[in-house]
PDB file of N, CA and C in Angstrom:
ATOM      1  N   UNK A   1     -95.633 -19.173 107.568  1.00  0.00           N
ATOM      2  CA  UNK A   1     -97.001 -19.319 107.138  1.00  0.00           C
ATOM      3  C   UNK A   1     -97.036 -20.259 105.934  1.00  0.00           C
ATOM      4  N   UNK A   2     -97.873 -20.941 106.137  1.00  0.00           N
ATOM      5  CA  UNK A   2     -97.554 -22.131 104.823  1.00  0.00           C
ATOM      6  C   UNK A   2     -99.273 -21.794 104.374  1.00  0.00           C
ATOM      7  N   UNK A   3     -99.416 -22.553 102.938  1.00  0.00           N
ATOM      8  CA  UNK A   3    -100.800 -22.270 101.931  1.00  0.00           C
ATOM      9  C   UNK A   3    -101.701 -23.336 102.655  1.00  0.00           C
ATOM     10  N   UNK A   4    -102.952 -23.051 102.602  1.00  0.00           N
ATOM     11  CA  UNK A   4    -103.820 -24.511 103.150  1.00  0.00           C
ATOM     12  C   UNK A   4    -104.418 -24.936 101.878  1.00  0.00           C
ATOM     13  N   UNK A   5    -104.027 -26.457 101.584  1.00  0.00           N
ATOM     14  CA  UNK A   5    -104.495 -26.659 100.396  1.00  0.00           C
ATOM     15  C   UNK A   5    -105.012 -28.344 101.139  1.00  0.00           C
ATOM     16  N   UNK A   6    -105.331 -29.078  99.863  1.00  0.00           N
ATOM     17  CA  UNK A   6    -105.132 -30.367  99.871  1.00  0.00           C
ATOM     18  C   UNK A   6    -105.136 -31.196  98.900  1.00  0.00           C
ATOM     19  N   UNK A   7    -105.077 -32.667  99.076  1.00  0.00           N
ATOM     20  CA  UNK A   7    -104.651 -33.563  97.948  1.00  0.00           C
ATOM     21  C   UNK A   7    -106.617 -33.984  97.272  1.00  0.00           C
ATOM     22  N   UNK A   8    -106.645 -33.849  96.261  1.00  0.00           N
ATOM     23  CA  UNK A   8    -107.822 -34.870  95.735  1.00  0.00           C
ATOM     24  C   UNK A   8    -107.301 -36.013  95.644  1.00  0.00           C
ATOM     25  N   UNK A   9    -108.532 -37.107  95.193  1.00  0.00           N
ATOM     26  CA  UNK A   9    -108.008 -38.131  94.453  1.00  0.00           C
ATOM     27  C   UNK A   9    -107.315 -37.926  93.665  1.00  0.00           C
ATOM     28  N   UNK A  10    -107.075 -39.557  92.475  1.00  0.00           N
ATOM     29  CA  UNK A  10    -106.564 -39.121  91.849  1.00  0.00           C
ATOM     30  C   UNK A  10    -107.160 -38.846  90.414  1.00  0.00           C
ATOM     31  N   UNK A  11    -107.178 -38.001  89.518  1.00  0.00           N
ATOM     32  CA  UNK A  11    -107.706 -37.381  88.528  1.00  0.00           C
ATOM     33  C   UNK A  11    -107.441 -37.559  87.350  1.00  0.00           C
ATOM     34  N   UNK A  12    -107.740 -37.906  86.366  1.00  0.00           N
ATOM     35  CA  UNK A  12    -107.643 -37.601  84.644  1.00  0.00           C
ATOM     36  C   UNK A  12    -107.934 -36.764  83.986  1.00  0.00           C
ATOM     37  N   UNK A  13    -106.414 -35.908  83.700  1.00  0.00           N
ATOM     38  CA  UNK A  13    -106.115 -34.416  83.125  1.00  0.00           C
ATOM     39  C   UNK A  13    -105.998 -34.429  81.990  1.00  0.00           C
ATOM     40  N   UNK A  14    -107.000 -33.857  80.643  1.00  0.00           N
ATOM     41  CA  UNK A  14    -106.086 -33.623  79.559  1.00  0.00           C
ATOM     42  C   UNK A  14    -105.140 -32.783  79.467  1.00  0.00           C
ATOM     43  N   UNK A  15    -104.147 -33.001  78.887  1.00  0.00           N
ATOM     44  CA  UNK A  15    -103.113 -31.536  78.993  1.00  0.00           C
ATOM     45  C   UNK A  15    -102.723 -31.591  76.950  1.00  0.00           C
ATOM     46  N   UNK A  16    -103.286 -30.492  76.541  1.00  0.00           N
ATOM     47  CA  UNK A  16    -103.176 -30.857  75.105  1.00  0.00           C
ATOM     48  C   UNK A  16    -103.851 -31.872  74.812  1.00  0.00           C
ATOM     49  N   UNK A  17    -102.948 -32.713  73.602  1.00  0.00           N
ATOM     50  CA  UNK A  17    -103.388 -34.143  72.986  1.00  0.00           C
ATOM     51  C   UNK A  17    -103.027 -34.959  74.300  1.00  0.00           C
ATOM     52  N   UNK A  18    -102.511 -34.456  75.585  1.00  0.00           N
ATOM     53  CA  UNK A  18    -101.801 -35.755  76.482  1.00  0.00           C
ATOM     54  C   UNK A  18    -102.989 -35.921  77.566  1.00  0.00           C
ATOM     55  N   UNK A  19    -102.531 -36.973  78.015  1.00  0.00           N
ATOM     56  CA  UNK A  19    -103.513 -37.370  79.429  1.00  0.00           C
ATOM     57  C   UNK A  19    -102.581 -38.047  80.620  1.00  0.00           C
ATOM     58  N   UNK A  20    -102.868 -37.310  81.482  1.00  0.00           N
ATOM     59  CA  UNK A  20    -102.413 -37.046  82.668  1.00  0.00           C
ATOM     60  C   UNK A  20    -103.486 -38.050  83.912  1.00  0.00           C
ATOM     61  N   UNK A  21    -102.796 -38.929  84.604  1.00  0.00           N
ATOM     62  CA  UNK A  21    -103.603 -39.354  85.493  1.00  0.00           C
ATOM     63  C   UNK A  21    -102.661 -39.711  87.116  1.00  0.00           C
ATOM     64  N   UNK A  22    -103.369 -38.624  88.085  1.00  0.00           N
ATOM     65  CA  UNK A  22    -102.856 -38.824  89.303  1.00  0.00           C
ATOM     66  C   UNK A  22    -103.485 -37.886  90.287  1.00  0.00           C
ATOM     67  N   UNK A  23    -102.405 -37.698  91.463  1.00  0.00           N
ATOM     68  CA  UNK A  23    -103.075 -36.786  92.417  1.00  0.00           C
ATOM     69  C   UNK A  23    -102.788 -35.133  92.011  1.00  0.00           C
ATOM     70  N   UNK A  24    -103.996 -35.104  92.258  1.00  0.00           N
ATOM     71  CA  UNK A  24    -104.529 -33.423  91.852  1.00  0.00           C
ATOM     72  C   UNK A  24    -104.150 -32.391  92.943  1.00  0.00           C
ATOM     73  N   UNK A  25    -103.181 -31.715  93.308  1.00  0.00           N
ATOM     74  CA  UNK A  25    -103.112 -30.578  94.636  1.00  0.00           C
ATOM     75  C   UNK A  25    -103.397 -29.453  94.578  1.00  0.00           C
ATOM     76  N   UNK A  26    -105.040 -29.130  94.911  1.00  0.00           N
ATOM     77  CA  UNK A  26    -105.535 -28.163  95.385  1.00  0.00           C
ATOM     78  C   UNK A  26    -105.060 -26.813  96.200  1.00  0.00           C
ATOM     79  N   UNK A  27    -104.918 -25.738  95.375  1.00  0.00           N
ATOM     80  CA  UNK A  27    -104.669 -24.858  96.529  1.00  0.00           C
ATOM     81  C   UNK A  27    -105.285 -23.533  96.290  1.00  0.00           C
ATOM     82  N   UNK A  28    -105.754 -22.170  97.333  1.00  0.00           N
ATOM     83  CA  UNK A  28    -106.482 -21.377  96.746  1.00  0.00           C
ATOM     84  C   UNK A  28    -105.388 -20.212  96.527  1.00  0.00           C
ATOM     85  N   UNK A  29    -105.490 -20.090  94.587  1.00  0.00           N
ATOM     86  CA  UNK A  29    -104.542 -19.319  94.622  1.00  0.00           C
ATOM     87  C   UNK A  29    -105.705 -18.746  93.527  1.00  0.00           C
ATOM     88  N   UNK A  30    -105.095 -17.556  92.721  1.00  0.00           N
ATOM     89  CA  UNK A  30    -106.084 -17.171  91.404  1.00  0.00           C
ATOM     90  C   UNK A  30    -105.773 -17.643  90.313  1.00  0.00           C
ATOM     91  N   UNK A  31    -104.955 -18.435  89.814  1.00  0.00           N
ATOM     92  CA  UNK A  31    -104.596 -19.178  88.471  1.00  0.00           C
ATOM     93  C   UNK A  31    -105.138 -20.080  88.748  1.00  0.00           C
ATOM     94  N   UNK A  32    -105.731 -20.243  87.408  1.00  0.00           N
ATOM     95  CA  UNK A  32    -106.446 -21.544  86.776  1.00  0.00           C
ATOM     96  C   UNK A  32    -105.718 -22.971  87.103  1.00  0.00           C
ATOM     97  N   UNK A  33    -104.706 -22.990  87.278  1.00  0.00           N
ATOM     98  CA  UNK A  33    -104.388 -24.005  87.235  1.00  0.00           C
ATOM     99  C   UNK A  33    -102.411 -23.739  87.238  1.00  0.00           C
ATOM    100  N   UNK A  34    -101.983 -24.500  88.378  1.00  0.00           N
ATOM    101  CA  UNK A  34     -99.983 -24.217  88.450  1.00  0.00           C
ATOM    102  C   UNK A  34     -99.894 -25.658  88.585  1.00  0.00           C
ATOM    103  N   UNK A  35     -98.592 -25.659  87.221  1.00  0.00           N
ATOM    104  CA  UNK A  35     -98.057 -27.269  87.247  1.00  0.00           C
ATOM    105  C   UNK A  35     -96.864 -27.279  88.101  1.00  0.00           C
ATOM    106  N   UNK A  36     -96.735 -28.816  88.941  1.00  0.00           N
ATOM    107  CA  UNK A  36     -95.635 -28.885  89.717  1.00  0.00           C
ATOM    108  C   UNK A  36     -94.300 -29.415  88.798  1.00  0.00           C
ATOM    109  N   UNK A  37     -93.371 -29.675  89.106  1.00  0.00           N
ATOM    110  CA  UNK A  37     -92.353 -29.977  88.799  1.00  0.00           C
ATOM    111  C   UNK A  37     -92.031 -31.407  88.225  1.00  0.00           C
ATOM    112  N   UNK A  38     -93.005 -32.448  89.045  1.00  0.00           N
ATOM    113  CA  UNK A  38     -93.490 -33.540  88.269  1.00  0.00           C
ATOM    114  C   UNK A  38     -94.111 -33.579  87.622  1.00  0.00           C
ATOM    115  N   UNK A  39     -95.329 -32.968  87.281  1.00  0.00           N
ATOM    116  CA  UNK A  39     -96.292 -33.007  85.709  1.00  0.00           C
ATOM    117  C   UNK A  39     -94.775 -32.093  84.798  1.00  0.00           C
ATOM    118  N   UNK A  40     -93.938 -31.230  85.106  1.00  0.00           N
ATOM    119  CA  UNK A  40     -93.545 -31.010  83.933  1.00  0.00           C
ATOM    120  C   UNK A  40     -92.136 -31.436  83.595  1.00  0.00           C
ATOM    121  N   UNK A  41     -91.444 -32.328  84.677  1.00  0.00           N
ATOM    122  CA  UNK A  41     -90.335 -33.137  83.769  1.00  0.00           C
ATOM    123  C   UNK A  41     -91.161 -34.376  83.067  1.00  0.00           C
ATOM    124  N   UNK A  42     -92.307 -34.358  83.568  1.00  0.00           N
ATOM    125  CA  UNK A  42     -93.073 -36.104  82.649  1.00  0.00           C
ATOM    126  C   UNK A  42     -93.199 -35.364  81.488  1.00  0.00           C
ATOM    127  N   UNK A  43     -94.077 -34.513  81.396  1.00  0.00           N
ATOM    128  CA  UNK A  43     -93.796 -34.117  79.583  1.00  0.00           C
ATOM    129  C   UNK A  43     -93.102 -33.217  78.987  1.00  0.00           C
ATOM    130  N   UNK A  44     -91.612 -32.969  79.619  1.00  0.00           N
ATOM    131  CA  UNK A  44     -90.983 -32.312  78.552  1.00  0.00           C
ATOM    132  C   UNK A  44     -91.257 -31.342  78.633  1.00  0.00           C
ATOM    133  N   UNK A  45     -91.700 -30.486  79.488  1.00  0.00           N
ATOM    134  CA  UNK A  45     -92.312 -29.302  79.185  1.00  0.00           C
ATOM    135  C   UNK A  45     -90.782 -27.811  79.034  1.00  0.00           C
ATOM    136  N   UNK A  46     -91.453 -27.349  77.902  1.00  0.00           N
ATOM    137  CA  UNK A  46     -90.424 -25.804  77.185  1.00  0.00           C
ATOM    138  C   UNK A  46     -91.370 -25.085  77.494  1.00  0.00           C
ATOM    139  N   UNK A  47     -91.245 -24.255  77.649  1.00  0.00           N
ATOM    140  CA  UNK A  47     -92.226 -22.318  78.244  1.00  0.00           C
ATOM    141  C   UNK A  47     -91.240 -21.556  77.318  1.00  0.00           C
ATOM    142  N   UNK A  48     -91.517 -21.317  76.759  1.00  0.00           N
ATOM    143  CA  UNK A  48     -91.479 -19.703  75.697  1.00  0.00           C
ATOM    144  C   UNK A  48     -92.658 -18.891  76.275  1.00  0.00           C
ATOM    145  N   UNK A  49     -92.038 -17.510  77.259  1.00  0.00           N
ATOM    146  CA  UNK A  49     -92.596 -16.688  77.587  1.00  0.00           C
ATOM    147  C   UNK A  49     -92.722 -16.010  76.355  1.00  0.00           C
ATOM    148  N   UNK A  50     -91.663 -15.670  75.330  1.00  0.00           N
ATOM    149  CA  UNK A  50     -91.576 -14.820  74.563  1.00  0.00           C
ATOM    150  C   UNK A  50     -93.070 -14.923  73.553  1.00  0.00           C
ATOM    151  N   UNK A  51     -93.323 -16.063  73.418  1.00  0.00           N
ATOM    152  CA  UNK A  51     -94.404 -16.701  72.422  1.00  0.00           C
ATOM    153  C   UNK A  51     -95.563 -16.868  73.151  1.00  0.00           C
ATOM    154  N   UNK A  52     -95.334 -16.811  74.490  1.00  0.00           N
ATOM    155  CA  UNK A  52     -97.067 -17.226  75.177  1.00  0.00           C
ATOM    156  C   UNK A  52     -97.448 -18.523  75.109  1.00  0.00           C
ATOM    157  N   UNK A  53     -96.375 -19.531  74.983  1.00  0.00           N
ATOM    158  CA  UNK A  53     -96.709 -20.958  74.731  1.00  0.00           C
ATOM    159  C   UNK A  53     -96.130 -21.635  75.949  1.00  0.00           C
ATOM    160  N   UNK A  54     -96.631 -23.306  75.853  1.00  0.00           N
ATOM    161  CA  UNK A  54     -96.420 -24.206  77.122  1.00  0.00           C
ATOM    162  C   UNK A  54     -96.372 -25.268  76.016  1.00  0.00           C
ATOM    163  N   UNK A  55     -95.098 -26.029  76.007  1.00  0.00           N
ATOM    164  CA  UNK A  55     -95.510 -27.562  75.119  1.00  0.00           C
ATOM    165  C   UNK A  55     -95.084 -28.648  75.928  1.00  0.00           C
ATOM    166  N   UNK A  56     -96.258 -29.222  75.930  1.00  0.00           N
ATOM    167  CA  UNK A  56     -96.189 -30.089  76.388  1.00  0.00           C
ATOM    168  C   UNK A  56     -96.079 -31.393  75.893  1.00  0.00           C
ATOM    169  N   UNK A  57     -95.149 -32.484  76.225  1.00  0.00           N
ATOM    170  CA  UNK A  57     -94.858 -33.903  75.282  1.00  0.00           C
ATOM    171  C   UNK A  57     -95.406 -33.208  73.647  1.00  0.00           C
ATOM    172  N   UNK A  58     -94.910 -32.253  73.729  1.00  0.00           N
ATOM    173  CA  UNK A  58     -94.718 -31.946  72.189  1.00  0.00           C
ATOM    174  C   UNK A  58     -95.451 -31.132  71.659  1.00  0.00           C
ATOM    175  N   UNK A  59     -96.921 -30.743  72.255  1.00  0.00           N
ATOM    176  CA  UNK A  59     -98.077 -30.240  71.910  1.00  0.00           C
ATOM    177  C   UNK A  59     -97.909 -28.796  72.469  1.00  0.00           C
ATOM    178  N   UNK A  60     -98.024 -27.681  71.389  1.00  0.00           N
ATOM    179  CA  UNK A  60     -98.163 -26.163  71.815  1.00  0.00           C
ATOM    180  C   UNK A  60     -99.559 -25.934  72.455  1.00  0.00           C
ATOM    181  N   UNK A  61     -99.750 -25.347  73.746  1.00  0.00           N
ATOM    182  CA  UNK A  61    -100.307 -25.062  74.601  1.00  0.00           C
ATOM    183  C   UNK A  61    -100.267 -23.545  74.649  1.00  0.00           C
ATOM    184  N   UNK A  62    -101.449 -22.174  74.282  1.00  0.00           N
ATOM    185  CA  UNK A  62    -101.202 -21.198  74.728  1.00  0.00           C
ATOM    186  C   UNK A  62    -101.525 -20.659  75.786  1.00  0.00           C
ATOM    187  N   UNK A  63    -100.486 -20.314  76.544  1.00  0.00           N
ATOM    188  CA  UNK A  63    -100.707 -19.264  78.121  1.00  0.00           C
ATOM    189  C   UNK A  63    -101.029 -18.243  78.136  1.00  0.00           C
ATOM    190  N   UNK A  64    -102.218 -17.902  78.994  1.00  0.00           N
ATOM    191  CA  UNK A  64    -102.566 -16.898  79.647  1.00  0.00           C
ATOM    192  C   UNK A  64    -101.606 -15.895  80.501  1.00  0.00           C
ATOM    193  N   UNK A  65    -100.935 -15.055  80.084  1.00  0.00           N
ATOM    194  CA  UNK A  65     -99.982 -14.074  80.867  1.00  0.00           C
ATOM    195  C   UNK A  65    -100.161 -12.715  81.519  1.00  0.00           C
ATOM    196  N   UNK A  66    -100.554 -12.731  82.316  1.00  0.00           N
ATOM    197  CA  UNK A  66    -101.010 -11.623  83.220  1.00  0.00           C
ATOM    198  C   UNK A  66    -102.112 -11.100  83.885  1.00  0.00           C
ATOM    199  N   UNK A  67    -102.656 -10.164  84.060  1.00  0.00           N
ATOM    200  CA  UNK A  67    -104.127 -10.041  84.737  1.00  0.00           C
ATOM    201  C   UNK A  67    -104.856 -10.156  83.219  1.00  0.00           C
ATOM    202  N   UNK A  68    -106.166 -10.512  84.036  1.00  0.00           N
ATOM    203  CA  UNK A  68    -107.509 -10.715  83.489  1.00  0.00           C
ATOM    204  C   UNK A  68    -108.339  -9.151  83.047  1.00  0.00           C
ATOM    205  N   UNK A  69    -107.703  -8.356  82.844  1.00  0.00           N
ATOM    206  CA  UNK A  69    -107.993  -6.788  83.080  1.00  0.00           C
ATOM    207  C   UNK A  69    -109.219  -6.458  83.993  1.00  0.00           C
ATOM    208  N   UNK A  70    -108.710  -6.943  85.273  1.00  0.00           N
ATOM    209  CA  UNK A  70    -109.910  -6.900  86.246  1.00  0.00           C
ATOM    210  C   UNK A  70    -111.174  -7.676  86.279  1.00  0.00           C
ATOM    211  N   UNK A  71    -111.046  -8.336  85.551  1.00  0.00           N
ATOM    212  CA  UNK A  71    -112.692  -8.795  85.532  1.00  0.00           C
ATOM    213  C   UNK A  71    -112.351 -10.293  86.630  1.00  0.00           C
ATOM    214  N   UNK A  72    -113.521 -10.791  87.188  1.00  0.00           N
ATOM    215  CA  UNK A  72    -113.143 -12.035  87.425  1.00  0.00           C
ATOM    216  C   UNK A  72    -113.373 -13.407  86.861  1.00  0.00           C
ATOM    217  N   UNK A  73    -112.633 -14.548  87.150  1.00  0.00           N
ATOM    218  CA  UNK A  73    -112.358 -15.627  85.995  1.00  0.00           C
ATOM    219  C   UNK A  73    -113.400 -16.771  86.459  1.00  0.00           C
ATOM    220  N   UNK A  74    -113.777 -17.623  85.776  1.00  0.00           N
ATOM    221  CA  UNK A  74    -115.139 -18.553  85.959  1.00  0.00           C
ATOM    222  C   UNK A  74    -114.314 -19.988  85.457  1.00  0.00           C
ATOM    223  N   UNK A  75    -114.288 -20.956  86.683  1.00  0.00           N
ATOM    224  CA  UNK A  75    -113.892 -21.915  86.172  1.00  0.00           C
ATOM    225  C   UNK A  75    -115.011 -23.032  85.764  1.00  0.00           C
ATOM    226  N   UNK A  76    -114.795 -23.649  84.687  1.00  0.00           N
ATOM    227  CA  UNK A  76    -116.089 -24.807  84.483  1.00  0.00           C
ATOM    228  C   UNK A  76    -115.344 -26.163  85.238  1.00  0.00           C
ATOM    229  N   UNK A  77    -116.793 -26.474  86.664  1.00  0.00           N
ATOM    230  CA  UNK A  77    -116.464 -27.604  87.088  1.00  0.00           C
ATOM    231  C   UNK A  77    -117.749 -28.649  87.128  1.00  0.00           C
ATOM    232  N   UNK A  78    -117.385 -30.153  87.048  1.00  0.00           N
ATOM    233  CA  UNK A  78    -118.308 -31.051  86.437  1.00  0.00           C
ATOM    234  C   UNK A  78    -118.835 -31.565  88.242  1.00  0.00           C
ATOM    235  N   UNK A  79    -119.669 -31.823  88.074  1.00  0.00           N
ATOM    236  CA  UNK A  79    -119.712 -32.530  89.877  1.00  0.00           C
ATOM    237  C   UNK A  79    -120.818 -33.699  88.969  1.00  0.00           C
ATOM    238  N   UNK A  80    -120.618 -34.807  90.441  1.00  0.00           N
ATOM    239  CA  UNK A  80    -121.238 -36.357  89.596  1.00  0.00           C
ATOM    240  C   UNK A  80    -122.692 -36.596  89.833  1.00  0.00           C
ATOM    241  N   UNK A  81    -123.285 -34.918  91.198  1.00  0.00           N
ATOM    242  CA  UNK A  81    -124.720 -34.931  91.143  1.00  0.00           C
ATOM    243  C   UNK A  81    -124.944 -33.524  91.875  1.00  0.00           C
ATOM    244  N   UNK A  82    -125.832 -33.053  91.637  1.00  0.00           N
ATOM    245  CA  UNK A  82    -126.697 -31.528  92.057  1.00  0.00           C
ATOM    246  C   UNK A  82    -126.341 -31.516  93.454  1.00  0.00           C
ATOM    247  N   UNK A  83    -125.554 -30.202  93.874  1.00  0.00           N
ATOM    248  CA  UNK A  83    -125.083 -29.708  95.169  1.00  0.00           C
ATOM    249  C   UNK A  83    -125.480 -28.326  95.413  1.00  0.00           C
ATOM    250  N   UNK A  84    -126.168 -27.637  95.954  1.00  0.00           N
ATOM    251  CA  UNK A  84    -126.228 -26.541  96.618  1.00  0.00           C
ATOM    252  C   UNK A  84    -125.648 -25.790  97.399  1.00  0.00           C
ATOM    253  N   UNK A  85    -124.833 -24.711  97.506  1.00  0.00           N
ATOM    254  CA  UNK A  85    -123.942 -24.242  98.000  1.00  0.00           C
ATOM    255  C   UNK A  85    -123.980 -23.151  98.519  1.00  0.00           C
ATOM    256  N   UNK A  86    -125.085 -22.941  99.660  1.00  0.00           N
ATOM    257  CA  UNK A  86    -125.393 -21.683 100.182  1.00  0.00           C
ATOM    258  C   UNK A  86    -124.606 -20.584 100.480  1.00  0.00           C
ATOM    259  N   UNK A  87    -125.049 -19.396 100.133  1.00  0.00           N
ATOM    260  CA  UNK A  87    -124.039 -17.973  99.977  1.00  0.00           C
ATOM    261  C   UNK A  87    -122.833 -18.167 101.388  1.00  0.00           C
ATOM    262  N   UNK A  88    -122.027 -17.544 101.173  1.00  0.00           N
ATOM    263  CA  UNK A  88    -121.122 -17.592 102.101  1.00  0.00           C
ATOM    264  C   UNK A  88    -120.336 -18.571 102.693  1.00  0.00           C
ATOM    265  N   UNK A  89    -120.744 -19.684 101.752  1.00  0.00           N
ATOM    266  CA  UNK A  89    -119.977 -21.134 102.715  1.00  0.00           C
ATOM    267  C   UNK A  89    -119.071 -21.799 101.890  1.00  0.00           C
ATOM    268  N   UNK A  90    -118.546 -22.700 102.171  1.00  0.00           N
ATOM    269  CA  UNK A  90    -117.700 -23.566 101.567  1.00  0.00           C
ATOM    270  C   UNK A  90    -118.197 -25.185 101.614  1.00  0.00           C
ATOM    271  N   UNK A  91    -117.984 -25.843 100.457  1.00  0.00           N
ATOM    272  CA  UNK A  91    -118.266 -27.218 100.556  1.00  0.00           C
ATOM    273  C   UNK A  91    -117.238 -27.964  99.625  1.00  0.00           C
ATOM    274  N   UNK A  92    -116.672 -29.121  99.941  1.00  0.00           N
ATOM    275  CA  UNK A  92    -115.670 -29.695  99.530  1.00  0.00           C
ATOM    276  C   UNK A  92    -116.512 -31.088  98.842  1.00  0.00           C
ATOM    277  N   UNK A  93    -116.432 -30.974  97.478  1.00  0.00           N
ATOM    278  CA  UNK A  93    -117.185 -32.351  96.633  1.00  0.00           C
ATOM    279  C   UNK A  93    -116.611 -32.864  95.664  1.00  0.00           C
ATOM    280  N   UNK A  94    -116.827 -34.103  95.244  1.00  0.00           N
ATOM    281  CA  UNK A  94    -115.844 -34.721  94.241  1.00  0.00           C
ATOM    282  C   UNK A  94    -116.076 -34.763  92.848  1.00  0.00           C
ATOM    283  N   UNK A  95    -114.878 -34.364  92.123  1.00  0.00           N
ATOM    284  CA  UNK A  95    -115.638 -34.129  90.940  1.00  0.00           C
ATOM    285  C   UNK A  95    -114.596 -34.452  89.951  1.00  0.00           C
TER     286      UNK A  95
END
């Protein structure tokens, strides 16, 4: 069984003070956001679980570690014009 995801364009990420520009891979998982293996040999990236940190090209980043104590999480997304998204459906838009 493999994940159904897909590729966006390509995107401009801040990560910290850094900026990140490429393809974005979508997938439906519940984290905000999982870096691949290429965003994190490009910056260097150290994880101190112990500290709750992510640094990236140098910049301390703090992580979110574990559940949300049940509640559910709200991501802020920008779209480039007014879309409607009737209950129950799915729509794929660029943003």
């Amino acid at each position: 069984m493999y994940m159904q995801g897909f590729i966006a364009d390509p995107l401009g990420v801040n990560i910290g003070q850094s900026y990140y520009k490429g393809p974005i891979y979508v997938a439906p998982i519940q984290q905000d956001m999982l870096f691949g293996i290429d965003l994190i040999q490009r910056g260097g990236v150290i994880i101190n679980v112990g500290k709750g940190t992510f640094i990236y090209d140098g910049h301390a980043i703090t992580m979110n570690i574990g559940d949300r104590e049940g509640k559910p999480s709200v991501a802020r997304v920008t779209v480039a014009k007014r879309c409607v998204v009737p209950p129950k459906s799915v729509v794929r838009l660029g943003c």
